[in-house]
N, C-alpha and C. Protein backbone atom coordinates (compact mmCIF):
# COMPACT_ATOMS: atom_id res chain seq x y z
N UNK A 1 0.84 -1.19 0.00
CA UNK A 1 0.00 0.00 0.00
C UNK A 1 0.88 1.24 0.00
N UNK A 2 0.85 2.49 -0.90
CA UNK A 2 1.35 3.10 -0.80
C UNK A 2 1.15 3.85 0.36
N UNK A 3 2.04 4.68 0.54
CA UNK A 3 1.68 5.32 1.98
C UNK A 3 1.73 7.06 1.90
N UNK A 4 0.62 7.46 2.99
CA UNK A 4 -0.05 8.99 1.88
C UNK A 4 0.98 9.69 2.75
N UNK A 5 1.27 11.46 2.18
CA UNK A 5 2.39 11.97 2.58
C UNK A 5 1.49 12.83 3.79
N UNK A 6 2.18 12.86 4.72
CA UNK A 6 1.97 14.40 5.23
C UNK A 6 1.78 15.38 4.86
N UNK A 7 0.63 16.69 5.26
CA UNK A 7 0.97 18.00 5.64
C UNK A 7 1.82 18.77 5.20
N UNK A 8 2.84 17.96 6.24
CA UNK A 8 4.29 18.77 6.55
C UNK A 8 4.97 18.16 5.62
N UNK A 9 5.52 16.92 5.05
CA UNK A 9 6.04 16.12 3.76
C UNK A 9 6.00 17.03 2.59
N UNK A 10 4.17 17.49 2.37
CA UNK A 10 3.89 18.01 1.32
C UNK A 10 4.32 19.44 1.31
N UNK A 11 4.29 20.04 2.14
CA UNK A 11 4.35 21.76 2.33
C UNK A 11 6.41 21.33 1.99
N UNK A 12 7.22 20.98 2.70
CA UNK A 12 8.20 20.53 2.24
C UNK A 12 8.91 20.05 0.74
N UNK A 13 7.93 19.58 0.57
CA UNK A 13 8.45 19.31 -1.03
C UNK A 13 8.03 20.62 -2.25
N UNK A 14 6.89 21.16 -1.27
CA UNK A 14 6.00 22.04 -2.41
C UNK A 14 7.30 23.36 -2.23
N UNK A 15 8.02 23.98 -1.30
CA UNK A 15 9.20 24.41 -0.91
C UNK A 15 9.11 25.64 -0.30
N UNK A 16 7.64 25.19 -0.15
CA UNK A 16 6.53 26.26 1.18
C UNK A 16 6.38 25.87 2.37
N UNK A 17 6.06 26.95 3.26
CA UNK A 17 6.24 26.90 4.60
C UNK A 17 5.14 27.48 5.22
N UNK A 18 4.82 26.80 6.60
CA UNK A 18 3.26 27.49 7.53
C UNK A 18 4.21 28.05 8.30
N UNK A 19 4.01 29.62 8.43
CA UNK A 19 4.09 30.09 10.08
C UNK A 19 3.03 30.31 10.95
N UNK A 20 3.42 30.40 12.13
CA UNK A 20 2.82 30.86 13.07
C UNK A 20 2.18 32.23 13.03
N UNK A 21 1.43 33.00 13.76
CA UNK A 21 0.76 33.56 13.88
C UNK A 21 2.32 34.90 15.19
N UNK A 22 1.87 36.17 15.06
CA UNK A 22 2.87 36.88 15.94
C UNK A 22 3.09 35.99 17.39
N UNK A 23 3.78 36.69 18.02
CA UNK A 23 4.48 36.27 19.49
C UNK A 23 3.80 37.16 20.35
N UNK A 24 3.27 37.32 21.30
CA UNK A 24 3.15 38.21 22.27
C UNK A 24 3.36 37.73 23.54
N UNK A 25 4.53 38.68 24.37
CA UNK A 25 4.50 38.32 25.44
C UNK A 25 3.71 38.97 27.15
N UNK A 26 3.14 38.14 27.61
CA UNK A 26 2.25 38.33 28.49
C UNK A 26 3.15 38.11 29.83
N UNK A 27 2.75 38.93 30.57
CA UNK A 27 3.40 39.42 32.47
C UNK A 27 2.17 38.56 33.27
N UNK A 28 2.51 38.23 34.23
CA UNK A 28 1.41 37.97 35.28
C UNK A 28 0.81 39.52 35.65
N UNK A 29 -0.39 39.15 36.24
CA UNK A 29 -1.51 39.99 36.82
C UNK A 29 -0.44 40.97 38.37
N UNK A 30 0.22 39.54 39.15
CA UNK A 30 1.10 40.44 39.86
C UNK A 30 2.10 41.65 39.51
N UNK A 31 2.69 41.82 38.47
CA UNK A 31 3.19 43.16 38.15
C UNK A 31 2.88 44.13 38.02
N UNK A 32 1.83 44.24 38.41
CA UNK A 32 1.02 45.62 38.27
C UNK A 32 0.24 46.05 39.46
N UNK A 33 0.48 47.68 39.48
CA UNK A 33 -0.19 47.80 41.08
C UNK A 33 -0.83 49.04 39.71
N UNK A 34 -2.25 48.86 40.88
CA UNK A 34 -3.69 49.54 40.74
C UNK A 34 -3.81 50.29 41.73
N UNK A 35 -4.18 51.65 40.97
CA UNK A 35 -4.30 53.11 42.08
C UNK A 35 -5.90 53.50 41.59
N UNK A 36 -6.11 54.75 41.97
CA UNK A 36 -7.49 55.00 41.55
C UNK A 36 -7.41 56.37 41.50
N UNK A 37 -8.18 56.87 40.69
CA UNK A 37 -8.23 58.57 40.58
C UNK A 37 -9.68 58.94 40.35
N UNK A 38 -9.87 60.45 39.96
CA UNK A 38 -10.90 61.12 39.87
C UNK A 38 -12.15 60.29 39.01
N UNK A 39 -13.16 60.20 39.10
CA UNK A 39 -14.53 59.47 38.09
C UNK A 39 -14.18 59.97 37.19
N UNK A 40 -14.50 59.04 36.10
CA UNK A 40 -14.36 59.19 34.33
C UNK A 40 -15.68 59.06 34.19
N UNK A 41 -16.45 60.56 33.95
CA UNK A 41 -17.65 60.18 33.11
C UNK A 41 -18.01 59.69 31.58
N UNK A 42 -19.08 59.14 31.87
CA UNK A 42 -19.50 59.00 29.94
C UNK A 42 -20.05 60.51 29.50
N UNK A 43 -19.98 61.08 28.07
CA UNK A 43 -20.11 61.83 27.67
C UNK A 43 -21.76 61.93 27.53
N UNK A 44 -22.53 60.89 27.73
CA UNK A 44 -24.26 61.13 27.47
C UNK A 44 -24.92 60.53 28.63
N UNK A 45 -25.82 61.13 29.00
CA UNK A 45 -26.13 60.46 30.34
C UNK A 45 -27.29 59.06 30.42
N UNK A 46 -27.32 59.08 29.15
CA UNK A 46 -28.41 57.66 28.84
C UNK A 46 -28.49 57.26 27.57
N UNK A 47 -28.43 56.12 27.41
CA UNK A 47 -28.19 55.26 25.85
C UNK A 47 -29.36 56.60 24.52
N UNK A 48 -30.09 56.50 25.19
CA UNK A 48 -30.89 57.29 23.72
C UNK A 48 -30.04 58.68 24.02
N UNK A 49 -30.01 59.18 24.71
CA UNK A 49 -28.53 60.70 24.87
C UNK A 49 -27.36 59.81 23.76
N UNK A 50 -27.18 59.14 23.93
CA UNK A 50 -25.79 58.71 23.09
C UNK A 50 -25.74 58.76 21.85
N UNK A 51 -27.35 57.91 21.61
CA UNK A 51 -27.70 57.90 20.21
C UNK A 51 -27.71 59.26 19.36
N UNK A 52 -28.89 59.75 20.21
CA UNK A 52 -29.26 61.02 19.69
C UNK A 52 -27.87 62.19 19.31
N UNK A 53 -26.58 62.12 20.31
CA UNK A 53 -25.66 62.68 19.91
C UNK A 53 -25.24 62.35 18.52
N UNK A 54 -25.34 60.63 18.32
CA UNK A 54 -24.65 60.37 17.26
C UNK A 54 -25.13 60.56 16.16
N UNK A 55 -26.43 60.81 15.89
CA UNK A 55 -27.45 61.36 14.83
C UNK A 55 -26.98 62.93 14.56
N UNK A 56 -27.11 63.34 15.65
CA UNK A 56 -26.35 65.12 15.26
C UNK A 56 -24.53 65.18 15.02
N UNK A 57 -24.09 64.27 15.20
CA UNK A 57 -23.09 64.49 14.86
C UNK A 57 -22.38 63.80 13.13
N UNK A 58 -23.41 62.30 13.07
CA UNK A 58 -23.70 62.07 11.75
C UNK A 58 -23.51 63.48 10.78
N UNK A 59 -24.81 63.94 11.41
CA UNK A 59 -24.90 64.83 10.24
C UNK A 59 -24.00 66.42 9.80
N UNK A 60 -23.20 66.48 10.66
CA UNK A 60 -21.95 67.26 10.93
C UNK A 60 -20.94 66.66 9.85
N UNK A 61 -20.46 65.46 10.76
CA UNK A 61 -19.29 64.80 10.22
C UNK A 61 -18.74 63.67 9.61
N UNK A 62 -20.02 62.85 9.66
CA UNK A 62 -19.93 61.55 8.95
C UNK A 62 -19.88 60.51 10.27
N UNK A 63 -19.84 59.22 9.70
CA UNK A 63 -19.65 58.28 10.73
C UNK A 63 -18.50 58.38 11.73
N UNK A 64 -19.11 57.84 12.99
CA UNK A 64 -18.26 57.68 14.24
C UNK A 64 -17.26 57.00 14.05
N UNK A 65 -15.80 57.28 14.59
CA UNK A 65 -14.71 55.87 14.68
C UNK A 65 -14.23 55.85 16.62
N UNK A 66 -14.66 54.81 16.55
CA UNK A 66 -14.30 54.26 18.26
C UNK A 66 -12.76 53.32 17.99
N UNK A 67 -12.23 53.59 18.96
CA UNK A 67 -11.06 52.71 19.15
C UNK A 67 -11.04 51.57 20.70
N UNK A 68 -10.47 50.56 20.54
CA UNK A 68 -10.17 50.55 21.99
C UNK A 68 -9.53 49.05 22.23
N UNK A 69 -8.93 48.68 23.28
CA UNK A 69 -7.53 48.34 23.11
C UNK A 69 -8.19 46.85 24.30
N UNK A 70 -7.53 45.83 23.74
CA UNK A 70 -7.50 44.44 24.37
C UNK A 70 -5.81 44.77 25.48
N UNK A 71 -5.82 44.58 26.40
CA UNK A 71 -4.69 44.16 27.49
C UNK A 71 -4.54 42.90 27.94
N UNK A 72 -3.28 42.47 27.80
CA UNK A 72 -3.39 40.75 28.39
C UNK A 72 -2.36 40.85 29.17
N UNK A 73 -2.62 39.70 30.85
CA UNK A 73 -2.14 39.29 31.55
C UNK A 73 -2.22 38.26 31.83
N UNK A 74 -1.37 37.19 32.73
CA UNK A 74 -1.77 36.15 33.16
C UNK A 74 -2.08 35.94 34.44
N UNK A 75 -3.04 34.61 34.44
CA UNK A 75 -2.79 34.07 35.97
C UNK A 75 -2.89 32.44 36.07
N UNK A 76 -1.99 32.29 36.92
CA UNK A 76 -2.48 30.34 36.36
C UNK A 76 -1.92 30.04 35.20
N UNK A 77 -1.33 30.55 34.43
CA UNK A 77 -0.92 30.07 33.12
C UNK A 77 -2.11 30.69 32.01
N UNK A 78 -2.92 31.03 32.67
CA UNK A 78 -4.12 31.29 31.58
C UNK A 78 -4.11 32.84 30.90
N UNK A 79 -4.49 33.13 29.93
CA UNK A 79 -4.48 34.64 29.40
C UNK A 79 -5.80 35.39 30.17
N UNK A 80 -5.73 36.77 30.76
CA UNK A 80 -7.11 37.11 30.82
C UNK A 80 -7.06 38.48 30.55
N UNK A 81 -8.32 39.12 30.21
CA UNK A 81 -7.81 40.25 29.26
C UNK A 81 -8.93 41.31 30.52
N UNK A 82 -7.92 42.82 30.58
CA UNK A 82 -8.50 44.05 31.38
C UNK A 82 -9.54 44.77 30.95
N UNK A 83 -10.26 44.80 31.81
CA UNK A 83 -11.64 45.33 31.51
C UNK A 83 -12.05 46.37 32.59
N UNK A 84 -13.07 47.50 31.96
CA UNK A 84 -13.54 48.23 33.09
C UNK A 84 -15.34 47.50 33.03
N UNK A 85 -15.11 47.75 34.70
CA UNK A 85 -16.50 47.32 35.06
C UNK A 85 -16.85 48.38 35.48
N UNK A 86 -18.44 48.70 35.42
CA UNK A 86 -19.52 49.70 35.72
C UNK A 86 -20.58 48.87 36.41
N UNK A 87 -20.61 49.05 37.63
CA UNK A 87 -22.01 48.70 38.10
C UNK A 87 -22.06 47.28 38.51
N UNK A 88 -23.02 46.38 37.81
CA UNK A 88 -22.44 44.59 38.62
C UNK A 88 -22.75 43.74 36.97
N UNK A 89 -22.91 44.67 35.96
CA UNK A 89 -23.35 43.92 34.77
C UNK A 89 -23.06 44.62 33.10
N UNK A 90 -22.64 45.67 33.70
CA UNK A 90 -21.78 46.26 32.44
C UNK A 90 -19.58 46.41 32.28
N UNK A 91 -19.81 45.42 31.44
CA UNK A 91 -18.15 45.48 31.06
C UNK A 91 -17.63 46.55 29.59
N UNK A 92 -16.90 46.75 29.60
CA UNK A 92 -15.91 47.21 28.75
C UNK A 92 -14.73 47.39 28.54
N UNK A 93 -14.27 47.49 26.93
CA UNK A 93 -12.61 47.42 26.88
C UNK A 93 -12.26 48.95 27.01
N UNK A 94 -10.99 49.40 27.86
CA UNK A 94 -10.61 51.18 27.48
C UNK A 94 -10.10 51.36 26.28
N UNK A 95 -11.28 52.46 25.80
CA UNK A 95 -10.96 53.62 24.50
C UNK A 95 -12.49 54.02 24.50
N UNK A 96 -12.50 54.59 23.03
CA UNK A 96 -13.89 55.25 22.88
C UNK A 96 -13.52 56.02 21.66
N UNK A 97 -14.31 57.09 21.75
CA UNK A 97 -14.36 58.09 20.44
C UNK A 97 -12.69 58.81 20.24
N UNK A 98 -12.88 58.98 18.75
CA UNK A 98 -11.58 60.16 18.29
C UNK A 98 -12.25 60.65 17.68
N UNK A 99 -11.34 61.67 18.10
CA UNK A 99 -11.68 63.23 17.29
C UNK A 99 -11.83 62.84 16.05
N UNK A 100 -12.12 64.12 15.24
CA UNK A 100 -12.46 64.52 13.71
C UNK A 100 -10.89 64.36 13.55
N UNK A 101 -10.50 63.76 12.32
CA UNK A 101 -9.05 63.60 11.61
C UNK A 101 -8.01 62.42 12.78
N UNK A 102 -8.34 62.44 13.79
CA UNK A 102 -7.97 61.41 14.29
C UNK A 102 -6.98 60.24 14.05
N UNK A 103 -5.58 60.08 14.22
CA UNK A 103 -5.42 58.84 14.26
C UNK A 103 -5.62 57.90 14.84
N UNK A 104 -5.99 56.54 14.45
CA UNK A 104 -6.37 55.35 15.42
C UNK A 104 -5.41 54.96 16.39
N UNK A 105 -4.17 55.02 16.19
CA UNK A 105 -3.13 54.59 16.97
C UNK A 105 -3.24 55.94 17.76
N UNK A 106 -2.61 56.32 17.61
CA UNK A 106 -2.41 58.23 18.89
C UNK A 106 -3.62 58.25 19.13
N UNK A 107 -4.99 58.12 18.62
CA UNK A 107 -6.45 58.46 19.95
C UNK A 107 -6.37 57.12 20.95
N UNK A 108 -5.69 55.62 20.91
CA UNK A 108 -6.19 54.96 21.66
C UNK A 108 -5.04 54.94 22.76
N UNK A 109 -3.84 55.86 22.42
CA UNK A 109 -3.14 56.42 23.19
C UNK A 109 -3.59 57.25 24.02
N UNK A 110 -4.19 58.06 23.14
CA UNK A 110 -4.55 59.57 23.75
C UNK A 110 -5.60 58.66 24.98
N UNK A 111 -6.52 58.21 24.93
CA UNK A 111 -7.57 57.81 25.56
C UNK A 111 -7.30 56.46 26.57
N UNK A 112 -6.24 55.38 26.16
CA UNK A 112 -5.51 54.60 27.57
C UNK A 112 -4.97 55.81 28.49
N UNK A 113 -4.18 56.89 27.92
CA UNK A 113 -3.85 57.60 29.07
C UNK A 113 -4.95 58.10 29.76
N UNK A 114 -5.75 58.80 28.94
CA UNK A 114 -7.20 59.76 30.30
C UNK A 114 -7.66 58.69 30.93
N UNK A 115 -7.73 57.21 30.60
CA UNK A 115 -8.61 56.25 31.09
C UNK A 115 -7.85 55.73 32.62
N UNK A 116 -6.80 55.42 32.20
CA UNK A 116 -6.07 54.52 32.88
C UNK A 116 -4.41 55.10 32.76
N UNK A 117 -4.34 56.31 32.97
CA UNK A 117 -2.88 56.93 32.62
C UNK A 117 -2.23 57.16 34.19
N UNK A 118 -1.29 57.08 34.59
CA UNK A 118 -0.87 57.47 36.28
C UNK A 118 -1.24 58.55 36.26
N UNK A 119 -1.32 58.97 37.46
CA UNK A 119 -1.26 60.98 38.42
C UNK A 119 -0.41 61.34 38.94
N UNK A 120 0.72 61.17 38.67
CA UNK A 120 1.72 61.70 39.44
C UNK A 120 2.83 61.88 38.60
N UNK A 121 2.43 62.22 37.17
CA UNK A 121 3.49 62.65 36.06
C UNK A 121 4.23 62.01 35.40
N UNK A 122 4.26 60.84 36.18
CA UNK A 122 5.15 59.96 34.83
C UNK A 122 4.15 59.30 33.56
N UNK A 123 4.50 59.46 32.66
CA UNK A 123 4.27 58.94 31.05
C UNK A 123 4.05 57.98 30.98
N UNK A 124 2.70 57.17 30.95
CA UNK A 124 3.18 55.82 30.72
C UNK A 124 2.98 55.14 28.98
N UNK A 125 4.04 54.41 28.58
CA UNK A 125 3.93 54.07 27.57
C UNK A 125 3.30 52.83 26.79
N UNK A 126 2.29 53.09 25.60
CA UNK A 126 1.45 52.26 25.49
C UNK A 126 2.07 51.37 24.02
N UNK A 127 2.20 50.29 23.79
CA UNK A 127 2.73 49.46 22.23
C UNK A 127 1.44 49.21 21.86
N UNK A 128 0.88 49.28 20.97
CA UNK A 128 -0.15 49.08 20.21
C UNK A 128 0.37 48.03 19.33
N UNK A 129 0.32 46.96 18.95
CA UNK A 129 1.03 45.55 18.61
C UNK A 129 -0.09 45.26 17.04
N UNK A 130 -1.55 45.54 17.08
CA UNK A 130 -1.75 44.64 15.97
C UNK A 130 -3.53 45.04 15.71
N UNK A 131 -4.03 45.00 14.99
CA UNK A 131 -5.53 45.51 14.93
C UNK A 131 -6.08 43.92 14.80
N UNK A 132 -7.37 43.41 15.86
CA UNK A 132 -8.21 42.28 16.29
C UNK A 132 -9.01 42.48 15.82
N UNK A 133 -9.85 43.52 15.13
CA UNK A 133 -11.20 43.33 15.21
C UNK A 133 -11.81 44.31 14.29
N UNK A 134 -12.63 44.57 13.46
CA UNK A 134 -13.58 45.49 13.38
C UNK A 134 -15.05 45.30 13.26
N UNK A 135 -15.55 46.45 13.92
CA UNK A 135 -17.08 46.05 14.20
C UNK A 135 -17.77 47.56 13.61
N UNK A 136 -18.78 46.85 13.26
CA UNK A 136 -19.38 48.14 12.83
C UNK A 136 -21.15 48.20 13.25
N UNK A 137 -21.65 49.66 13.54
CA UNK A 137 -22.55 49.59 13.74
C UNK A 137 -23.72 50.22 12.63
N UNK A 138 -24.76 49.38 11.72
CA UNK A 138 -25.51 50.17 10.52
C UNK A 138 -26.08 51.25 10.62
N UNK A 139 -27.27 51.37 11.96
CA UNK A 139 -27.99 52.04 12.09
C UNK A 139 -27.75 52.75 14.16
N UNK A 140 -28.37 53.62 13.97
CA UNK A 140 -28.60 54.53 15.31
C UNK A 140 -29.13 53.86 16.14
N UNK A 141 -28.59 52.57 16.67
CA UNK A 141 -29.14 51.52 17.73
C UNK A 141 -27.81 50.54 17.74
N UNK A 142 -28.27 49.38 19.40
CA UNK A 142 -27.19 48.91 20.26
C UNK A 142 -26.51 47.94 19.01
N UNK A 143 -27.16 47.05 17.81
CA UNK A 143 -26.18 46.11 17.78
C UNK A 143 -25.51 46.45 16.67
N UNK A 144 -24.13 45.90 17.08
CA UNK A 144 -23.43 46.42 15.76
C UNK A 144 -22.55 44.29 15.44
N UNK A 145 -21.65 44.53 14.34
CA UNK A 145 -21.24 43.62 13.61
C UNK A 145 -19.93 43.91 12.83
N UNK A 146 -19.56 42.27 12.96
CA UNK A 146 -18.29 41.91 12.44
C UNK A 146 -18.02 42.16 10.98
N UNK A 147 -19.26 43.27 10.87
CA UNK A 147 -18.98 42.93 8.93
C UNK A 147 -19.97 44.29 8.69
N UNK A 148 -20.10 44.66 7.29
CA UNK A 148 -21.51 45.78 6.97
C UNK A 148 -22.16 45.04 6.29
N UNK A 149 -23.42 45.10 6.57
CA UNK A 149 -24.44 44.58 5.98
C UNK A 149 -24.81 44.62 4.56
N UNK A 150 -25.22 44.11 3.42
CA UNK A 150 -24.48 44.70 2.15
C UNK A 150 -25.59 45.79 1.87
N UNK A 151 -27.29 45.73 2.62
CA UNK A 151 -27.91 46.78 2.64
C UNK A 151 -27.73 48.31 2.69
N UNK A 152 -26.49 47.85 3.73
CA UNK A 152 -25.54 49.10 4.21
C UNK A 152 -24.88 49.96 3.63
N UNK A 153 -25.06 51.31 3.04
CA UNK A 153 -24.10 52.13 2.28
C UNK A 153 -23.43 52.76 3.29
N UNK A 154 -23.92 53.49 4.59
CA UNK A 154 -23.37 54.59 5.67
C UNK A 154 -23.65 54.17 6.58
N UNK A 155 -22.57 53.27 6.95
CA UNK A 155 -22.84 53.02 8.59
C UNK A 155 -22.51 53.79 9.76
N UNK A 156 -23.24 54.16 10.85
CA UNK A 156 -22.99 54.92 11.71
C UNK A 156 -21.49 54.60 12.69
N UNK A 157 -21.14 53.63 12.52
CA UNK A 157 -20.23 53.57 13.68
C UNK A 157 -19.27 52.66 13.17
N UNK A 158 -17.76 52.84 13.09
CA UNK A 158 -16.93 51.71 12.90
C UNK A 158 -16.28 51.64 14.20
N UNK A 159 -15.67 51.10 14.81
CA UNK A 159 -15.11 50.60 16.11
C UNK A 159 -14.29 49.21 16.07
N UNK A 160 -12.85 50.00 15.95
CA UNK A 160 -11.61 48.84 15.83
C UNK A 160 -10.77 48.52 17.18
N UNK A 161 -10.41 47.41 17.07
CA UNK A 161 -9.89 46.91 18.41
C UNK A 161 -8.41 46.35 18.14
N UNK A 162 -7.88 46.61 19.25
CA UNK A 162 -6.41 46.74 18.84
C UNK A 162 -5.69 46.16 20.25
N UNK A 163 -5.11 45.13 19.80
CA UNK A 163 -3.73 44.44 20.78
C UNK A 163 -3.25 45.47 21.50
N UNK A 164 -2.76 45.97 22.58
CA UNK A 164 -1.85 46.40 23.09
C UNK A 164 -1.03 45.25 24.28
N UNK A 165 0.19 45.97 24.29
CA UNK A 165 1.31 45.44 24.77
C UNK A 165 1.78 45.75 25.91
N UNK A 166 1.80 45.19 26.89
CA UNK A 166 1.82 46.10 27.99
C UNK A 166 3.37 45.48 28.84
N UNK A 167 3.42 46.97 29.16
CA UNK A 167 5.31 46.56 29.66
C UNK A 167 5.29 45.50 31.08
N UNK A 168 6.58 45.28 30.70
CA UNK A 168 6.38 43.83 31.88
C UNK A 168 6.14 44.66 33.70
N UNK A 169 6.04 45.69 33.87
CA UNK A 169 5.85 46.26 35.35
C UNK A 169 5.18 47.60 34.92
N UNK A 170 3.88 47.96 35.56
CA UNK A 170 3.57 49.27 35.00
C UNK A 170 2.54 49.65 36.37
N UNK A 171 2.42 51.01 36.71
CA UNK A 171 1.45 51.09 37.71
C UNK A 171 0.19 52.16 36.96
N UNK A 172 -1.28 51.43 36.98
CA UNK A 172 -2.40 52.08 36.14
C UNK A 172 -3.45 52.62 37.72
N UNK A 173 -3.66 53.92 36.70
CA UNK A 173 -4.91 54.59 37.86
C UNK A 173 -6.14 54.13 37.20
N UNK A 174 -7.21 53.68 38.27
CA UNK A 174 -8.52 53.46 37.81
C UNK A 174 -9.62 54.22 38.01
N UNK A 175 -10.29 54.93 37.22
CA UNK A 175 -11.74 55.58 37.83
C UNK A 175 -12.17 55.20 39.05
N UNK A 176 -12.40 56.06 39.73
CA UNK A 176 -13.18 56.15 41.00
C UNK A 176 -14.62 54.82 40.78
N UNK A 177 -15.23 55.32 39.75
CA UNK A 177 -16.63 54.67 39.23
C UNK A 177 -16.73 53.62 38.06
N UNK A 178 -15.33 52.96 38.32
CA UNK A 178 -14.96 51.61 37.76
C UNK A 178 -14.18 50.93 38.44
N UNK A 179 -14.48 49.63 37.94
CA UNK A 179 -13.55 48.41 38.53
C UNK A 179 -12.79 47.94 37.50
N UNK A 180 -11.25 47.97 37.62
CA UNK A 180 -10.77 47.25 36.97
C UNK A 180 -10.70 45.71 37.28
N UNK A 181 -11.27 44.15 35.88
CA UNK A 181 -11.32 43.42 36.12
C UNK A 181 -10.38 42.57 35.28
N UNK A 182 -10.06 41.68 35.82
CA UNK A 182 -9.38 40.59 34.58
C UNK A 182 -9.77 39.08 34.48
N UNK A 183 -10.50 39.31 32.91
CA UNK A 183 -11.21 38.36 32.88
C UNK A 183 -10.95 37.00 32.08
N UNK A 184 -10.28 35.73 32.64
CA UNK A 184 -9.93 34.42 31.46
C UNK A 184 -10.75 34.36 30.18
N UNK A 185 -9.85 34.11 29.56
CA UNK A 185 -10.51 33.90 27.96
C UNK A 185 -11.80 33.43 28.15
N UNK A 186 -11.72 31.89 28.88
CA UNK A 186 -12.60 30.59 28.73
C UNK A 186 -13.44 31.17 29.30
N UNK A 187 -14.01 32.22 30.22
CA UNK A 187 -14.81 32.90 30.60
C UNK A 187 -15.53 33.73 29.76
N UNK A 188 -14.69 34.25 28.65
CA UNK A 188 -15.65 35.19 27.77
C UNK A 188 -16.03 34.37 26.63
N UNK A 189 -15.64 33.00 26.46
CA UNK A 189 -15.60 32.14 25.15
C UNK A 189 -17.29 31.76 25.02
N UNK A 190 -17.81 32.49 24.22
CA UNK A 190 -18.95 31.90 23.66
C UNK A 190 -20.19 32.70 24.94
N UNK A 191 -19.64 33.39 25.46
CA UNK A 191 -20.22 34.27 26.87
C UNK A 191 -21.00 35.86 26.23
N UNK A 192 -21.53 36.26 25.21
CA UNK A 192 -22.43 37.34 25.11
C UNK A 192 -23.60 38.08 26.15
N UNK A 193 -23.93 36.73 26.63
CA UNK A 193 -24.81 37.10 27.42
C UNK A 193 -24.73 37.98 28.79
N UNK A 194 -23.07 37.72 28.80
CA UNK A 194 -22.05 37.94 30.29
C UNK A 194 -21.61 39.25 29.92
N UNK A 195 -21.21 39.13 28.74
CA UNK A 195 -20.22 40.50 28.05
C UNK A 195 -20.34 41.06 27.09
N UNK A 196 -21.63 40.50 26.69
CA UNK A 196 -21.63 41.35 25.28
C UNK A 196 -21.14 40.19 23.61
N UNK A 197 -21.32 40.99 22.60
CA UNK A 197 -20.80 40.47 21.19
C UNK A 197 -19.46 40.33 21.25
N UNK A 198 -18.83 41.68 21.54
CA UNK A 198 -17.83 41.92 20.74
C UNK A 198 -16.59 41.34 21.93
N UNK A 199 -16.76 41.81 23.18
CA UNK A 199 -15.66 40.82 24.06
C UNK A 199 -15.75 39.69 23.98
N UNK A 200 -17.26 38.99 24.30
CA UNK A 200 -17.18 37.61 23.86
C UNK A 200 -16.23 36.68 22.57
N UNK A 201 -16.12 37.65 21.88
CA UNK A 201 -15.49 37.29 20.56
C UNK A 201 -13.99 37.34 20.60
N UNK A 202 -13.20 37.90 21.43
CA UNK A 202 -11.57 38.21 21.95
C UNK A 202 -11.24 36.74 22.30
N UNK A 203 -11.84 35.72 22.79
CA UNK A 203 -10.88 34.24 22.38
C UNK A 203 -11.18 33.55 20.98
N UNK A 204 -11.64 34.29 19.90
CA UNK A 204 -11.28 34.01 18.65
C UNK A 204 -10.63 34.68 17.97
N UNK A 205 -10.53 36.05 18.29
CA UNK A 205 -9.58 36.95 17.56
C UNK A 205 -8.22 36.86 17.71
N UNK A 206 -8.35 36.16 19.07
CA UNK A 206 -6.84 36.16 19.94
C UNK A 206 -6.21 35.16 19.51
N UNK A 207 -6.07 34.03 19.23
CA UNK A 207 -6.37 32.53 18.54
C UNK A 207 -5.24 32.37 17.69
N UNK A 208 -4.80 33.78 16.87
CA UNK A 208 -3.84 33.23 15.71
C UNK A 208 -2.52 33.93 16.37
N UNK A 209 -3.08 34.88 17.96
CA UNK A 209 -1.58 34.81 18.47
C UNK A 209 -0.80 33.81 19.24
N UNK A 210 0.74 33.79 19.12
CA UNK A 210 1.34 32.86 20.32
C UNK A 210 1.89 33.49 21.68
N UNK A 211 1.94 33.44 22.74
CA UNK A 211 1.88 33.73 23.77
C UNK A 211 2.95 33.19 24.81
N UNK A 212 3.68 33.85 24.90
CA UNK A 212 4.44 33.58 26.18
C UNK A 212 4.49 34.35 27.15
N UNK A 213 4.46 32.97 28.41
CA UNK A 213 4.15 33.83 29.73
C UNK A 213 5.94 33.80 30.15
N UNK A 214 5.31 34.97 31.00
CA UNK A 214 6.76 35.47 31.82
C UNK A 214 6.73 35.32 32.97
């Protein structure tokens, strides 16, 4: 019987090669000390306030661009990614809106620092490593998507998500009126109901990176 080749046999002979997916290296959860500073408000004081901004501002400037940034640490060996908590049932990743002309990289700078930047003057520096995600939202309401609808000519909202890298020792201030949480993948895996679409979806995006713990 002849005997069938490998995969790897074949990718070898063909005189092609599979790589891997980037490297990222991840710190334990212990390297980092958590301070707290002044409340970070939201800019609208209730979901239809939000909307309604984004309808008047539609019509100003065109669609919204949100940024905002995945953080990974470990514990246990496991990856779990930083989140602000509000309340006992709303999560989120830090970033949000940029300005008009905006870059994506420098606003999710600009906005890890107001979010989560120290108070006491030192700089802290953010690596922005790789873009995870884009989501977009069609219309002036909550759900948005991994894709535009092909109905879709002007969608109201694009919102990209982006790796950051975080130095192996760093000390972050947290809103008064948030909790910083860190949450295992396997926890958000297939979990919408817990977190939403779009976090739920960060142990598939995350998937084609490799990871070493420190």
């Amino acid at each position: 019987m002849r005997e069938r080749a490998s995969p790897q046999d074949m990718a070898s002979s063909s005189g092609s090669t599979v790589t891997g997916g980037k490297t990222i290296t991840i710190y334990p959860l212990t390297n980092y000390k958590f301070g707290t500073k002044e409340p970070l408000f939201e800019k609208d004081p209730s979901v239809p306030a939000r909307f309604q901004r984004m309808r008047d501002e539609f019509d100003k400037i065109g669609m919204r661009r949100s940024v905002e940034g995945v953080l990974l640490v470990h514990e246990h060996g496991l990856p779990h990614v930083l989140m602000l908590q509000l309340g006992t049932t709303f999560f989120k990743l830090p970033g949000g809106e940029l300005n008009a002309g905006e870059d994506e990289v420098e606003g999710l700078k600009r906005l890890l620092t107001e979010i989560l930047g120290r108070q006491d003057g030192v700089k802290q520096e953010w690596l922005i490593e790789d873009t995870i995600g884009n989501w977009w939202r069609p219309n002036f309401e909550p759900p948005q998507y991994p894709y535009i609808p092909p109905h879709i000519t002007k969608p109201k909202e694009h919102k990209r998500l982006f790796l950051v890298q975080l130095q192996e020792k760093a000390v972050v201030a947290v809103p008064k009126n948030y909790k910083l949480v860190a949450a295992p993948l396997f926890e958000l895996y297939d979990n919408s109901q817990g977190y939403g679409p779009i976090i739920s979806s960060l142990p598939q995006a995350l998937c084609r990176f490799n990871f070493i713990y420190m």
